[in-house]
Structure formats: structure tokens, C-alpha cells
N, C-alpha and C. Protein backbone atom coordinates (compact mmCIF):
# COMPACT_ATOMS: atom_id res chain seq x y z
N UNK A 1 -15.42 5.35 6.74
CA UNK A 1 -14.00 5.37 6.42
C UNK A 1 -13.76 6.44 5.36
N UNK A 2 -12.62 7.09 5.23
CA UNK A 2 -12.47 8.37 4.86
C UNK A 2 -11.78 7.73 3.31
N UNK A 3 -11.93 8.43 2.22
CA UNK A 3 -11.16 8.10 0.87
C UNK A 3 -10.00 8.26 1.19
N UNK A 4 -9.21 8.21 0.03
CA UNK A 4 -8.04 8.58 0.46
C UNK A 4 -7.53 9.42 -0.51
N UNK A 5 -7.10 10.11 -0.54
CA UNK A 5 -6.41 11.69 -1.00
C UNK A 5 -5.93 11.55 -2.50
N UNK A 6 -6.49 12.12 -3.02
CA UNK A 6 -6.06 12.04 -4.96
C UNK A 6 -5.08 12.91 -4.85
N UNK A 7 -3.71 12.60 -5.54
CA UNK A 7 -2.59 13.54 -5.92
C UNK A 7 -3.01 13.80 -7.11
N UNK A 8 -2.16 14.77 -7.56
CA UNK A 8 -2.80 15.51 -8.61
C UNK A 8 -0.84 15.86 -9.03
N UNK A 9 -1.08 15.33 -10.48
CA UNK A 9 -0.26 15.94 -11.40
C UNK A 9 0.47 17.27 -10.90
N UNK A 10 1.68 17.22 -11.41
CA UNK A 10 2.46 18.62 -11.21
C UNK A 10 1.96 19.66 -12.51
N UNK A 11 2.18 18.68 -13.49
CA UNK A 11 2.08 19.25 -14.59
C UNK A 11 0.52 19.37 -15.07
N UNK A 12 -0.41 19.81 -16.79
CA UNK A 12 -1.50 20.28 -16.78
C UNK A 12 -2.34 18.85 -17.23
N UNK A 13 -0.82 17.77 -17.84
CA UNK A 13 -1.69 16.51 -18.54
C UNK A 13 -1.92 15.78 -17.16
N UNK A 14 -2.76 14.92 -17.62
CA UNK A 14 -3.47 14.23 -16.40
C UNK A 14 -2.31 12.52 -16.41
N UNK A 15 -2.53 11.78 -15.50
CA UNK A 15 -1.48 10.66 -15.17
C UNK A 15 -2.20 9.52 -15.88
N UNK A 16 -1.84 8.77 -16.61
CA UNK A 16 -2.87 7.43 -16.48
C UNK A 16 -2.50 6.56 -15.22
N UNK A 17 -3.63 5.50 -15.46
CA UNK A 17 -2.91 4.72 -14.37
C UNK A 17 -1.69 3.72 -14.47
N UNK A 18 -1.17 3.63 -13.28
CA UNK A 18 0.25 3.03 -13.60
C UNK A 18 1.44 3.79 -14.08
N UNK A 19 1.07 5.19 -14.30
CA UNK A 19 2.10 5.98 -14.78
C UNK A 19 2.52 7.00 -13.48
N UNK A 20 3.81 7.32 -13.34
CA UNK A 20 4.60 8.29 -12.65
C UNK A 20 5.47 9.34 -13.48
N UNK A 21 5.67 10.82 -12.90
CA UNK A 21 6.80 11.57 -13.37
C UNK A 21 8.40 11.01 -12.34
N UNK A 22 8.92 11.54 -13.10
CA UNK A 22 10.04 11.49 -12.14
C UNK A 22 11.34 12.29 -12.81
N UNK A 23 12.17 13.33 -11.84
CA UNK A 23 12.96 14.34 -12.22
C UNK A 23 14.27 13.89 -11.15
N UNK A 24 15.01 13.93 -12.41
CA UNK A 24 16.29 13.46 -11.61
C UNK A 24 17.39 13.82 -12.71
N UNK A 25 18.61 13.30 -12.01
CA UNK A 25 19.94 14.11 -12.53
C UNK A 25 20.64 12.66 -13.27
N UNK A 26 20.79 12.54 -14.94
CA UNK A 26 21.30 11.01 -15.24
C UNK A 26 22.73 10.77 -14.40
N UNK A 27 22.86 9.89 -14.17
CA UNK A 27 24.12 9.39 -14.01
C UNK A 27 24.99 7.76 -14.18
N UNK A 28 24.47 7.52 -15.21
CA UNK A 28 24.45 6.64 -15.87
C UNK A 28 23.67 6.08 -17.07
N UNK A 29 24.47 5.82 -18.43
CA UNK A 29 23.58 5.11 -19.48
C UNK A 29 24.11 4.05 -20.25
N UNK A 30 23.54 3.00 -20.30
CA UNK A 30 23.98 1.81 -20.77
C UNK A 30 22.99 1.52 -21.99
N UNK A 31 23.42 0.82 -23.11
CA UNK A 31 22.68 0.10 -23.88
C UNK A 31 23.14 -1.27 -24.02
N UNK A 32 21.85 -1.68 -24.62
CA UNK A 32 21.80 -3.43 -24.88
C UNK A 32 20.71 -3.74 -26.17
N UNK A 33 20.82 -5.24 -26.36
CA UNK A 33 19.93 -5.11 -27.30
C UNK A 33 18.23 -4.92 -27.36
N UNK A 34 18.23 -4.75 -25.95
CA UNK A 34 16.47 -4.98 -25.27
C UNK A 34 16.23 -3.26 -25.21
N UNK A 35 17.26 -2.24 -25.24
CA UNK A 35 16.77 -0.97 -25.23
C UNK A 35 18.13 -0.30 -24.43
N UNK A 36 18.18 1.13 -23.82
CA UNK A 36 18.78 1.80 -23.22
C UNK A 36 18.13 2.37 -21.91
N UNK A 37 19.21 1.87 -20.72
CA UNK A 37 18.92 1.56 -19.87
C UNK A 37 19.85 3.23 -19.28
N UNK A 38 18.41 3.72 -18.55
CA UNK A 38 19.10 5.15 -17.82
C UNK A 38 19.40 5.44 -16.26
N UNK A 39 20.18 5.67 -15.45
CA UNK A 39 20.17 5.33 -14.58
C UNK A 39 19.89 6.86 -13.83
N UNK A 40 18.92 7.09 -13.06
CA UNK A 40 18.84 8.39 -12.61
C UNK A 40 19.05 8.80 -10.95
N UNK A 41 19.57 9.56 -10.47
CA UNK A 41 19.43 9.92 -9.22
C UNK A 41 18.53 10.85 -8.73
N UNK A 42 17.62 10.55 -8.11
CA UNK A 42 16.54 11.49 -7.36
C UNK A 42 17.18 12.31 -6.65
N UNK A 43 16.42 13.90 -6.49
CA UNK A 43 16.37 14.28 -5.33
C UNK A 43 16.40 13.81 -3.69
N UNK A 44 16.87 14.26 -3.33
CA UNK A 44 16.70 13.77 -1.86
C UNK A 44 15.74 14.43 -0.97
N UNK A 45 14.44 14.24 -0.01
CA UNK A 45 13.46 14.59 0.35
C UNK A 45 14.07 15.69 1.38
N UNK A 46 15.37 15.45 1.73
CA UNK A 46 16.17 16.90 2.93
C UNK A 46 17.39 16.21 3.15
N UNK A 47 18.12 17.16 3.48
CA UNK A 47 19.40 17.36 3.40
C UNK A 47 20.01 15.86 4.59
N UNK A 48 19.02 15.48 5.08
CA UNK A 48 19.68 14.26 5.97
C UNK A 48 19.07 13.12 5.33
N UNK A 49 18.97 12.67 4.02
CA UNK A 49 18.15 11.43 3.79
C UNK A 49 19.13 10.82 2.27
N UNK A 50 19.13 9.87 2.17
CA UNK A 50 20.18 9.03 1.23
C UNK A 50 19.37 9.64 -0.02
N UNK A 51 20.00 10.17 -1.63
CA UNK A 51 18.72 10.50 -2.54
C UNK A 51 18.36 9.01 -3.11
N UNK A 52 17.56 8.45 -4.02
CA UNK A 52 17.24 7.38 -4.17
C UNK A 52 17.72 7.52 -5.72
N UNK A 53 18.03 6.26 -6.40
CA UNK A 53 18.41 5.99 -7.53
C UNK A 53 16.86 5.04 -8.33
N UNK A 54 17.08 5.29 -9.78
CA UNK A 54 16.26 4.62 -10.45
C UNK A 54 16.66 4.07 -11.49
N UNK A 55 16.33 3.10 -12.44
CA UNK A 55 16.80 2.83 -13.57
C UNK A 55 15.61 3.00 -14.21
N UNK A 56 15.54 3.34 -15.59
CA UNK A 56 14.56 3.68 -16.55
C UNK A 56 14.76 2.82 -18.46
N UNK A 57 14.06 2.44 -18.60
CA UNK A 57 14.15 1.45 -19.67
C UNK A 57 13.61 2.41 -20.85
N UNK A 58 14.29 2.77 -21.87
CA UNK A 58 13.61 3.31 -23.40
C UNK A 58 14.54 3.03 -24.57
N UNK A 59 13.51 3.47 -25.76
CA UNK A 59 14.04 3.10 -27.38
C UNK A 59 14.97 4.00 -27.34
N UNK A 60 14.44 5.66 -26.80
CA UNK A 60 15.39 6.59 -27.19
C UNK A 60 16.52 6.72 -25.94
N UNK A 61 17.38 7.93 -26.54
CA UNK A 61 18.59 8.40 -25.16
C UNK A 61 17.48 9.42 -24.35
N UNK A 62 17.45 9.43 -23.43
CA UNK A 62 16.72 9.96 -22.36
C UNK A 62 17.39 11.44 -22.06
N UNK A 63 18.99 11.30 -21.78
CA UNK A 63 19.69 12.29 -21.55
C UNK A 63 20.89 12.15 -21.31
N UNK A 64 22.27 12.83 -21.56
CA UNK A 64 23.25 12.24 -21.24
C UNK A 64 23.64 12.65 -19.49
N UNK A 65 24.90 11.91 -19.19
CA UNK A 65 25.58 11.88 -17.36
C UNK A 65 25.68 13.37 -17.12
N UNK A 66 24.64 13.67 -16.16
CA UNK A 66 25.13 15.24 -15.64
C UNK A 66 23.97 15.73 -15.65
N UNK A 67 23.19 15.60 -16.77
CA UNK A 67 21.82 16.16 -17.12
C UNK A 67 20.87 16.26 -16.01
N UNK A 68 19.95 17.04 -16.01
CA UNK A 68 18.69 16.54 -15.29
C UNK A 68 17.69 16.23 -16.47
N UNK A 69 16.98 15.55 -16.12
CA UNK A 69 15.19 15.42 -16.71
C UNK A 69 14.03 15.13 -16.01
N UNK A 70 13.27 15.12 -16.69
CA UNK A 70 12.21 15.17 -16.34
C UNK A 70 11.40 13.65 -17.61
N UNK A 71 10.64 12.68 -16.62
CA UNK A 71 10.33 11.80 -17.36
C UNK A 71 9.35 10.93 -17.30
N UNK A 72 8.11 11.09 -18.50
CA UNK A 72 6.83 9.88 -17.65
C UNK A 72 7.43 8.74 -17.95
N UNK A 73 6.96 8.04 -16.93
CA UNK A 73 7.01 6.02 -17.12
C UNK A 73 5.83 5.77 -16.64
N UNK A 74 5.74 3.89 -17.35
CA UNK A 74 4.94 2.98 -16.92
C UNK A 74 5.74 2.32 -15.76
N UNK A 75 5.18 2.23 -14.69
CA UNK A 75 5.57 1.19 -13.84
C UNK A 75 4.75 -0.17 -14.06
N UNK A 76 5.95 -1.01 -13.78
CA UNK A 76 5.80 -2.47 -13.78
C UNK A 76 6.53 -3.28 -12.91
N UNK A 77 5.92 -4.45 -12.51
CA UNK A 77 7.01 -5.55 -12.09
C UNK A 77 6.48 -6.75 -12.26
N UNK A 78 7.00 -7.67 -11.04
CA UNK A 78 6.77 -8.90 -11.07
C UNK A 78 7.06 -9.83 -9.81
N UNK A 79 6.73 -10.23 -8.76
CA UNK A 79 7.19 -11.08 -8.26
C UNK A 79 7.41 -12.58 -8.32
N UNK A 80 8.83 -12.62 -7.43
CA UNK A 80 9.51 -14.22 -7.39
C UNK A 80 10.15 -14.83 -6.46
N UNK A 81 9.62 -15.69 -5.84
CA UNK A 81 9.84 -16.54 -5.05
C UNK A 81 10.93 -17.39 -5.22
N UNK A 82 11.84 -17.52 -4.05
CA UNK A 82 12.79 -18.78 -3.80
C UNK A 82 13.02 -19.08 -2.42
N UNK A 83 13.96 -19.92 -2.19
CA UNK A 83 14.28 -20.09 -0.92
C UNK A 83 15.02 -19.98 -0.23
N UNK A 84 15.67 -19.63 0.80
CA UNK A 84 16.78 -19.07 1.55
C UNK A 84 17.20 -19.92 2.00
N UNK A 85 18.69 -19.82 2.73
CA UNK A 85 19.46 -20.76 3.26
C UNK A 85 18.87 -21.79 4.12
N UNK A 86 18.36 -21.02 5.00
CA UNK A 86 17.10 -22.20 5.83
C UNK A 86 16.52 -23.53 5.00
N UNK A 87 15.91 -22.88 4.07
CA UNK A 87 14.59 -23.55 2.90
C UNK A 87 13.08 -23.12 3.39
N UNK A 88 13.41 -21.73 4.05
CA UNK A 88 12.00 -21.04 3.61
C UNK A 88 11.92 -20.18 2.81
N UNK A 89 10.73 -20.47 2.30
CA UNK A 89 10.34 -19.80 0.74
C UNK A 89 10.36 -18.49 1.23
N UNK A 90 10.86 -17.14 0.34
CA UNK A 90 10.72 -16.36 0.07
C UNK A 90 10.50 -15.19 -0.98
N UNK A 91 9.99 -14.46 -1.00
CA UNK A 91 9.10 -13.27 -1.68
C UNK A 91 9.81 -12.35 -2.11
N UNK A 92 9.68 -11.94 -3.67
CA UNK A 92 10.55 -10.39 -3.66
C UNK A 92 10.22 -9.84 -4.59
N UNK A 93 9.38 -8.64 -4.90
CA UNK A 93 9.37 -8.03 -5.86
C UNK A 93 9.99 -6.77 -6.65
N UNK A 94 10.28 -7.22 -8.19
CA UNK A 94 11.03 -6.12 -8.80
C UNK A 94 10.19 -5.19 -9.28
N UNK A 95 10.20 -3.92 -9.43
CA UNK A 95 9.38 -2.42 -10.07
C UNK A 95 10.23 -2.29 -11.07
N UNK A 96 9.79 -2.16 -12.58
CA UNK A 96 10.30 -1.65 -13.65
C UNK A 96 9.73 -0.10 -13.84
N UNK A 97 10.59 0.30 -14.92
CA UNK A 97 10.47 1.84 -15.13
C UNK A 97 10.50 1.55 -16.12
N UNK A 98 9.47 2.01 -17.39
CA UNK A 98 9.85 2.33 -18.47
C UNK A 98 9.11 3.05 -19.23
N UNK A 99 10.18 4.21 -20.00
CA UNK A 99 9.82 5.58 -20.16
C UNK A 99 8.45 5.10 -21.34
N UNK A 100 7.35 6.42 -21.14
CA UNK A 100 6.34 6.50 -21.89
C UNK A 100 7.09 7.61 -22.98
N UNK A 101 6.87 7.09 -24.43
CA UNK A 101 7.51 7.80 -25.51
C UNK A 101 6.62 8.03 -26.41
């Protein structure tokens, strides 16, 4: 069975694990008392594909609406179970973003 393919950093620092870049345009920023919450829009992979949105969790302002950046995070989540109208159990997991500072 064949490995499977190491990506390799854009940039010269190396990734830890659990960590991603991600470059996107803000378009949205909210705060609360748990931190400031950034809301970013990705690129879109070609001109026929929806771009994808992210939210990003940090102490600091990331960037203001309009901006682009560029930004490491830890990814995280968690899954949680409940049950649907039926009453079969179901599965769902959330992915957190939050910026490495």
C-alpha cells in the first residue's frame, strides 16, 4: 500500500500538527467576552464553485471587513449527538478555528 502524499507548507516555517494556513478576504468581525470572532471568505477553487466561509477565534483583531489575510490556526472540534424527529440518534461534528498568536 502506497503512503500517502505529504503537503508541504506554502510558506518556509514548517506546520505543526493540527495546524492550517488559510488566506481569505474578512468579511465580518464580531466580539464577545470569550474573544473576537473573524469571519473570512475563501477563495473559490474556479470560477464555477460556491467560495467557502470560515470563522476564526482570537485575542487580537485579525483584520478589518474588506481586508485580505493570511492566517495560522489550530484546528479543533468536537462531536454531538442527538436525535431527530424519528428518534434516531444522530452525529455531527463542529471544526473550530483558532488563530495561532
Amino acid at each position: 500500500m502506497n503512503a500517502p502524499a505529504q503537503v508541504q507548507p506554502l510558506d518556509s516555517q514548517k506546520l505543526a500538527m493540527n495546524h492550517a494556513m488559510i488566506r481569505g478576504r474578512v468579511i465580518e468581525v464580531k466580539r464577545s467576552d470569550s474573544g473576537i470572532f473573524t469571519a473570512i471568505m475563501l477563495p473559490a477553487p474556479d470560477s464555477y464553485t460556491q467560495p467557502q466561509a470560515v470563522e476564526v477565534r482570537s485575542r487580537a483583531l485579525l483584520g478589518k471587513p474588506q481586508e485580505d489575510v493570511t492566517v495560522r490556526v489550530l484546528l479543533g472540534g468536537y462531536r454531538r449527538s442527538y436525535q431527530d424527529k424519528h428518534g434516531d440518534k444522530v452525529f455531527a461534528t463542529n471544526i473550530t478555528l483558532t488563530a495561532v498568536e
